[in-house]
C-alpha atoms as a PDB file:
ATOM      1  CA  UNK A   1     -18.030  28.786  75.032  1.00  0.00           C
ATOM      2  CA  UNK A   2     -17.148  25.133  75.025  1.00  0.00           C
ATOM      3  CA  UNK A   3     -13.434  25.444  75.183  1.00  0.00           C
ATOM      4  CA  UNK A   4     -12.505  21.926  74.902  1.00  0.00           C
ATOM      5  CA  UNK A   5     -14.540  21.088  71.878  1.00  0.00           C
ATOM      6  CA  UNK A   6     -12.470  23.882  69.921  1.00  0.00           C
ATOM      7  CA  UNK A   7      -9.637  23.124  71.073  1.00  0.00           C
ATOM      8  CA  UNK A   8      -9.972  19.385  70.081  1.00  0.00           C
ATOM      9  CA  UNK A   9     -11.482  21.115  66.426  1.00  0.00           C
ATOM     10  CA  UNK A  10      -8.224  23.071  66.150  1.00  0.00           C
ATOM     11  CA  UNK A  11      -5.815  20.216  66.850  1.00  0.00           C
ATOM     12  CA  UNK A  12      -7.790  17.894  64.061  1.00  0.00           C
ATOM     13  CA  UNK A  13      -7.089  20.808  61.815  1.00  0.00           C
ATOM     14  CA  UNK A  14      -3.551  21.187  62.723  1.00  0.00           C
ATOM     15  CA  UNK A  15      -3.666  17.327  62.113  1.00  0.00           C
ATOM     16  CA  UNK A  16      -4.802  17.400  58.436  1.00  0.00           C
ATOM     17  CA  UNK A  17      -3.044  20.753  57.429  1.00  0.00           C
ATOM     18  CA  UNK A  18       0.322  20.404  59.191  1.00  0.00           C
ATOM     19  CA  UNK A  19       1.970  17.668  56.098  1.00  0.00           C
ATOM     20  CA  UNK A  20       5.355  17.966  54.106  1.00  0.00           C
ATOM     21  CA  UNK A  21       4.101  21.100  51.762  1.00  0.00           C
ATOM     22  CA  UNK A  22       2.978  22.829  55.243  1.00  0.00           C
ATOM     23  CA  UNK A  23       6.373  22.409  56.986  1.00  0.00           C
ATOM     24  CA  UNK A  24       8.261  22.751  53.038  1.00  0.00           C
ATOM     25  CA  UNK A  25       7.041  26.406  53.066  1.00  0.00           C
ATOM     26  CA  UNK A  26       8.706  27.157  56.975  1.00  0.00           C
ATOM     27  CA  UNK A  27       5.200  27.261  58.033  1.00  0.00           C
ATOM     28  CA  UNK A  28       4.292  26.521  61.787  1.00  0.00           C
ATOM     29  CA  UNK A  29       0.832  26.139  63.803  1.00  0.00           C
ATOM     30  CA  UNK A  30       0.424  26.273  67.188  1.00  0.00           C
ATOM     31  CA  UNK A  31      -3.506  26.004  69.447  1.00  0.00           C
ATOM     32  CA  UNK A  32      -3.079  28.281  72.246  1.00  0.00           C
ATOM     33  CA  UNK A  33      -5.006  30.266  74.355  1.00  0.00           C
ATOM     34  CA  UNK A  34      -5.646  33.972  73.052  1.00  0.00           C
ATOM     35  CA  UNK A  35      -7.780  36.262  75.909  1.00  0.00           C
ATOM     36  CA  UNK A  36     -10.335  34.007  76.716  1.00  0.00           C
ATOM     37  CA  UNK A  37     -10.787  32.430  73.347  1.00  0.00           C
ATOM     38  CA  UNK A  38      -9.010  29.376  71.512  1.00  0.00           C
ATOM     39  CA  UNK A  39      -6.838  30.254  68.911  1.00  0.00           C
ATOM     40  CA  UNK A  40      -5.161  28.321  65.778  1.00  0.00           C
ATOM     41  CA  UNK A  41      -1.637  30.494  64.910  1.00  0.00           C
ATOM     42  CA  UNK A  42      -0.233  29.598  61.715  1.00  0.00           C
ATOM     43  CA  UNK A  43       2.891  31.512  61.210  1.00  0.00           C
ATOM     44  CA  UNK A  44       6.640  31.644  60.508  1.00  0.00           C
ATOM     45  CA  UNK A  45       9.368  32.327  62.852  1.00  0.00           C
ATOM     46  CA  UNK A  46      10.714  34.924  60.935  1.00  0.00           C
ATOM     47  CA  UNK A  47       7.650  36.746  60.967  1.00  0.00           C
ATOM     48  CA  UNK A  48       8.036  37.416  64.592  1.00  0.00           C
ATOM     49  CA  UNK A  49      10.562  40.084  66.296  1.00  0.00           C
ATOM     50  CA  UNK A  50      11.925  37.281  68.104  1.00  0.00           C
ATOM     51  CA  UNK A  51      12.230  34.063  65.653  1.00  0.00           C
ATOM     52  CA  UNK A  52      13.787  32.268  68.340  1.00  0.00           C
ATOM     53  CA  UNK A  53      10.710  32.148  70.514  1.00  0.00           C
ATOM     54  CA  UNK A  54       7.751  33.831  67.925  1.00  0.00           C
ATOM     55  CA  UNK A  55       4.350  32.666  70.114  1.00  0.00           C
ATOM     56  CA  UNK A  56       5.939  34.594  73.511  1.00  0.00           C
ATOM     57  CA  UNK A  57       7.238  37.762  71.585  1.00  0.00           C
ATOM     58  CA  UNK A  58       6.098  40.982  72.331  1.00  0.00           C
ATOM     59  CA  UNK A  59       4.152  43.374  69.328  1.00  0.00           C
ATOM     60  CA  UNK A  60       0.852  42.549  67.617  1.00  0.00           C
ATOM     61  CA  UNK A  61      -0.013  39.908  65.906  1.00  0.00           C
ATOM     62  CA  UNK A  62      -2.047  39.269  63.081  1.00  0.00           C
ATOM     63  CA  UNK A  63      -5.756  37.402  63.518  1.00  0.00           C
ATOM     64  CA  UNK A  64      -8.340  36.654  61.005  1.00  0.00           C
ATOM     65  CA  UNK A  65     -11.040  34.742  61.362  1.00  0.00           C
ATOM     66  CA  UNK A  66     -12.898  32.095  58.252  1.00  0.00           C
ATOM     67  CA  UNK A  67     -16.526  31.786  58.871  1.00  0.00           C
END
């Protein structure tokens, strides 16, 4: 897998998507690494267990995938 080009794919997407109505609903998005794959996280702080620091909290999270 050509980790850099996704990566770069994500980040354009995060780009477009991440404008006033995005942040106006408390949304967030984050491109991290997720076992060996690259992942785009959209979520809310308050989703997490720990809202203070939501992408290094412990639990599950969701994934889906669009194809």
């Amino acid at each position: 897998m050509d980790e850099d080009f996704y990566r770069q794919k994500f980040q354009e997407a995060v780009d477009i998507i991440s404008g006033k109505e995005f942040c106006d609903a408390g949304l967030r998005v984050s491109v991290d690494d997720v076992l060996e794959s690259v992942a785009l996280k959209i979520y809310k702080p308050e989703w997490s267990s720990t809202p203070e620091s939501p992408l290094n909290a412990p639990g599950k999270d969701l994934f889906f995938s669009l194809g």
